[in-house]
C-alpha atoms as a PDB file:
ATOM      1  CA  UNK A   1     111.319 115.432  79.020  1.00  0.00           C
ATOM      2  CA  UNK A   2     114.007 113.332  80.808  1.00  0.00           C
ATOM      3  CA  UNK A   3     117.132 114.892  82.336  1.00  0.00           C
ATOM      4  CA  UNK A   4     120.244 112.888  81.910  1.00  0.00           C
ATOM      5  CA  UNK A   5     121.707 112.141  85.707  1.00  0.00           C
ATOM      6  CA  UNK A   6     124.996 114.448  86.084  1.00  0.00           C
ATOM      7  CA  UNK A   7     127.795 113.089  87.745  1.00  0.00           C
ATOM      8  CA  UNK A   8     127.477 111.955  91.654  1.00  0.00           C
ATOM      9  CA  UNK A   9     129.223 114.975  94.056  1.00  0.00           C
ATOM     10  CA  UNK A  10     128.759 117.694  91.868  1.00  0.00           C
ATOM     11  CA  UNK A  11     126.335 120.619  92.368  1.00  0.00           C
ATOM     12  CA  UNK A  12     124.240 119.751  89.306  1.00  0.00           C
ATOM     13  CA  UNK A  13     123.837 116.077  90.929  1.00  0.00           C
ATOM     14  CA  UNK A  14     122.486 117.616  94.149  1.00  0.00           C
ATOM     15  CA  UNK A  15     120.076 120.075  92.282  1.00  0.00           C
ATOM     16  CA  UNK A  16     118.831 117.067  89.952  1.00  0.00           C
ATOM     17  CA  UNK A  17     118.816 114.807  93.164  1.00  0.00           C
ATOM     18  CA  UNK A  18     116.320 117.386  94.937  1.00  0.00           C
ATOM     19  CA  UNK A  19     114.075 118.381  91.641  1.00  0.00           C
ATOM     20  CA  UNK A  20     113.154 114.572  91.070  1.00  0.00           C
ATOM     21  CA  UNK A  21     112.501 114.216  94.910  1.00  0.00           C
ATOM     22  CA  UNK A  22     110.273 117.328  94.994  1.00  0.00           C
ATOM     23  CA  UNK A  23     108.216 115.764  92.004  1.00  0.00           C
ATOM     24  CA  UNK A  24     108.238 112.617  93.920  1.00  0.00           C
ATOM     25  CA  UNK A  25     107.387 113.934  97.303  1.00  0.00           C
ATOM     26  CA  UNK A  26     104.341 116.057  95.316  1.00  0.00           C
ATOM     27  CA  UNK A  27     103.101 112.467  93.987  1.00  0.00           C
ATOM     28  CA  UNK A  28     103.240 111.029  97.265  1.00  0.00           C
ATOM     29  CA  UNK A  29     101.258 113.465  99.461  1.00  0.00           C
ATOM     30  CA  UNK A  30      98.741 114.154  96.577  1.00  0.00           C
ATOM     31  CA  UNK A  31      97.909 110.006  95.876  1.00  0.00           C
ATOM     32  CA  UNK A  32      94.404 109.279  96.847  1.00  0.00           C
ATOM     33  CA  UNK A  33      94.151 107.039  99.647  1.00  0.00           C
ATOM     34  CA  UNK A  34      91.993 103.613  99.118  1.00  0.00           C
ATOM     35  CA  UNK A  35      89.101 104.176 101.554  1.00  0.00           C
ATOM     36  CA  UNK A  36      89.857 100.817 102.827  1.00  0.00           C
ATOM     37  CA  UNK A  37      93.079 102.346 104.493  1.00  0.00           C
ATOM     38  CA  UNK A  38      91.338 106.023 105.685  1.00  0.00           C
ATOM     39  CA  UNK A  39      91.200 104.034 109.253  1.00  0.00           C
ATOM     40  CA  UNK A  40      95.002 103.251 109.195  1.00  0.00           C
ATOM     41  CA  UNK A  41      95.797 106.636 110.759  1.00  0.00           C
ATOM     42  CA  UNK A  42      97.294 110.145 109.261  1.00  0.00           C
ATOM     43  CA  UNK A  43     100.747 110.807 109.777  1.00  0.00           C
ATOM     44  CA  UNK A  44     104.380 111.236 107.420  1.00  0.00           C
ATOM     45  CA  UNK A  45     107.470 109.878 107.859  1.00  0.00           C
ATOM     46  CA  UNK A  46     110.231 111.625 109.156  1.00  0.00           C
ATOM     47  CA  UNK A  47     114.111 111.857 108.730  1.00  0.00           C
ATOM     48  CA  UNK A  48     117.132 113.635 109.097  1.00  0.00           C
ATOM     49  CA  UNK A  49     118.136 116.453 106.288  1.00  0.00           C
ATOM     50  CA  UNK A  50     121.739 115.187 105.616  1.00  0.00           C
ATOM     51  CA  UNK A  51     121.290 111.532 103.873  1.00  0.00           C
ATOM     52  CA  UNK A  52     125.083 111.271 105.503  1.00  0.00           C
ATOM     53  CA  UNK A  53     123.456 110.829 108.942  1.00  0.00           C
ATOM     54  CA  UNK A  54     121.468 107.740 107.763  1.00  0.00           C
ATOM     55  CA  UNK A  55     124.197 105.609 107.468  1.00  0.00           C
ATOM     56  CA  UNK A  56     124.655 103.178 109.832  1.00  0.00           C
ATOM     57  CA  UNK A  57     128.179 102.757 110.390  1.00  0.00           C
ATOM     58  CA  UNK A  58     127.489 105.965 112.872  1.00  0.00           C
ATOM     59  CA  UNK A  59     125.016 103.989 115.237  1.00  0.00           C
ATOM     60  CA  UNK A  60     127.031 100.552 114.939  1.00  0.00           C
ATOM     61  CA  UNK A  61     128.626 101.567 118.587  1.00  0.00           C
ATOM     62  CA  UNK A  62     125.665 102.626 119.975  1.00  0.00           C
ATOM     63  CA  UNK A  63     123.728  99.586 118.906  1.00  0.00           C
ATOM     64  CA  UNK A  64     126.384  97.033 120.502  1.00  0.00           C
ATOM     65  CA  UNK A  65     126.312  99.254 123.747  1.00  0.00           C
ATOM     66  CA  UNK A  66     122.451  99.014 124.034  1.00  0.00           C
ATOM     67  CA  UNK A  67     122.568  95.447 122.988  1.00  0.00           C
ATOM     68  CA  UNK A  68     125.324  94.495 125.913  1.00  0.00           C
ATOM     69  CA  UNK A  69     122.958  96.777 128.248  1.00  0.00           C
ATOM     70  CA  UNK A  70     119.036  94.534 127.236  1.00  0.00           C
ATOM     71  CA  UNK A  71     121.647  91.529 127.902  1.00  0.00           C
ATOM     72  CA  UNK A  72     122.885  92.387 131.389  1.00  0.00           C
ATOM     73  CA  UNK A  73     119.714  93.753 132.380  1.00  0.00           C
ATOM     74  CA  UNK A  74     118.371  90.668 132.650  1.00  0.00           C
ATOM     75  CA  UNK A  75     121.185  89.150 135.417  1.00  0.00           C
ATOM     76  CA  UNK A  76     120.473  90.153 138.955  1.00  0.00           C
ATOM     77  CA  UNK A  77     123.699  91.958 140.523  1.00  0.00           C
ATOM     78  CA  UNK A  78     125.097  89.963 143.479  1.00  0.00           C
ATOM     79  CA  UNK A  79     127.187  91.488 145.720  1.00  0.00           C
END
Protein backbone atom coordinates (compact mmCIF):
# COMPACT_ATOMS: atom_id res chain seq x y z
CA UNK A 1 0.00 0.00 0.00
CA UNK A 2 1.61 3.38 -0.90
CA UNK A 3 0.35 6.68 0.53
CA UNK A 4 0.37 9.53 -1.88
CA UNK A 5 2.73 12.49 -0.20
CA UNK A 6 0.17 15.40 0.95
CA UNK A 7 1.15 18.75 0.47
CA UNK A 8 4.48 20.18 2.35
CA UNK A 9 3.24 22.45 5.70
CA UNK A 10 0.15 20.86 6.27
CA UNK A 11 -0.71 18.57 9.23
CA UNK A 12 -1.26 15.50 7.04
CA UNK A 13 2.46 16.17 5.61
CA UNK A 14 3.87 16.11 9.15
CA UNK A 15 1.86 12.92 10.19
CA UNK A 16 2.95 11.13 6.78
CA UNK A 17 6.53 12.66 7.32
CA UNK A 18 6.72 10.87 10.90
CA UNK A 19 4.79 7.39 9.91
CA UNK A 20 7.42 6.70 7.03
CA UNK A 21 10.29 7.72 9.49
CA UNK A 22 8.96 5.42 12.25
CA UNK A 23 8.94 2.49 9.61
CA UNK A 24 12.31 3.61 8.65
CA UNK A 25 13.80 4.09 12.03
CA UNK A 26 12.17 0.30 12.90
CA UNK A 27 14.30 -1.01 9.74
CA UNK A 28 17.29 0.61 10.88
CA UNK A 29 17.66 -0.53 14.52
CA UNK A 30 16.29 -4.06 13.65
CA UNK A 31 19.05 -4.69 10.42
CA UNK A 32 21.41 -7.40 11.34
CA UNK A 33 24.80 -6.25 11.68
CA UNK A 34 27.64 -8.08 9.38
CA UNK A 35 29.79 -9.76 12.06
CA UNK A 36 32.65 -8.22 10.35
CA UNK A 37 31.47 -4.77 11.83
CA UNK A 38 30.26 -6.22 15.63
CA UNK A 39 33.92 -4.68 16.63
CA UNK A 40 33.07 -1.18 15.18
CA UNK A 41 31.39 -0.16 18.45
CA UNK A 42 27.48 0.23 19.60
CA UNK A 43 26.10 3.51 19.64
CA UNK A 44 23.04 5.79 17.56
CA UNK A 45 23.15 8.91 16.19
CA UNK A 46 21.75 11.77 17.68
CA UNK A 47 19.93 15.09 16.69
CA UNK A 48 17.84 17.80 17.52
CA UNK A 49 13.77 17.27 17.41
CA UNK A 50 12.94 20.39 15.26
CA UNK A 51 14.57 19.63 11.60
CA UNK A 52 14.41 23.76 11.65
CA UNK A 53 17.43 23.75 14.00
CA UNK A 54 19.57 21.77 11.47
CA UNK A 55 19.90 24.33 9.15
CA UNK A 56 22.89 25.96 8.90
CA UNK A 57 22.27 29.43 8.18
CA UNK A 58 21.82 29.50 12.27
CA UNK A 59 25.55 28.43 13.01
CA UNK A 60 27.04 30.48 9.92
CA UNK A 61 28.03 33.32 12.72
CA UNK A 62 29.21 31.10 15.06
CA UNK A 63 31.36 29.21 12.62
CA UNK A 64 33.18 32.52 11.28
CA UNK A 65 33.67 33.57 15.04
CA UNK A 66 35.40 30.21 15.93
CA UNK A 67 37.20 30.24 12.68
CA UNK A 68 38.69 34.04 13.34
CA UNK A 69 39.40 32.62 17.05
CA UNK A 70 41.74 28.88 15.66
CA UNK A 71 43.31 31.82 13.39
CA UNK A 72 44.43 34.29 16.05
CA UNK A 73 45.23 31.68 18.39
CA UNK A 74 48.03 30.89 16.68
CA UNK A 75 49.80 34.72 16.82
CA UNK A 76 51.55 35.43 20.06
CA UNK A 77 50.11 38.82 21.66
CA UNK A 78 52.84 41.50 21.91
CA UNK A 79 52.41 44.16 24.02
Amino acid sequence: MHIEKPPVGTPEFDEWLLEKLKKRAEELFNADIPEECHDVGVGRSVGPEKASDLMPEKTVAEDIAIDKEQRLSKFKVVK
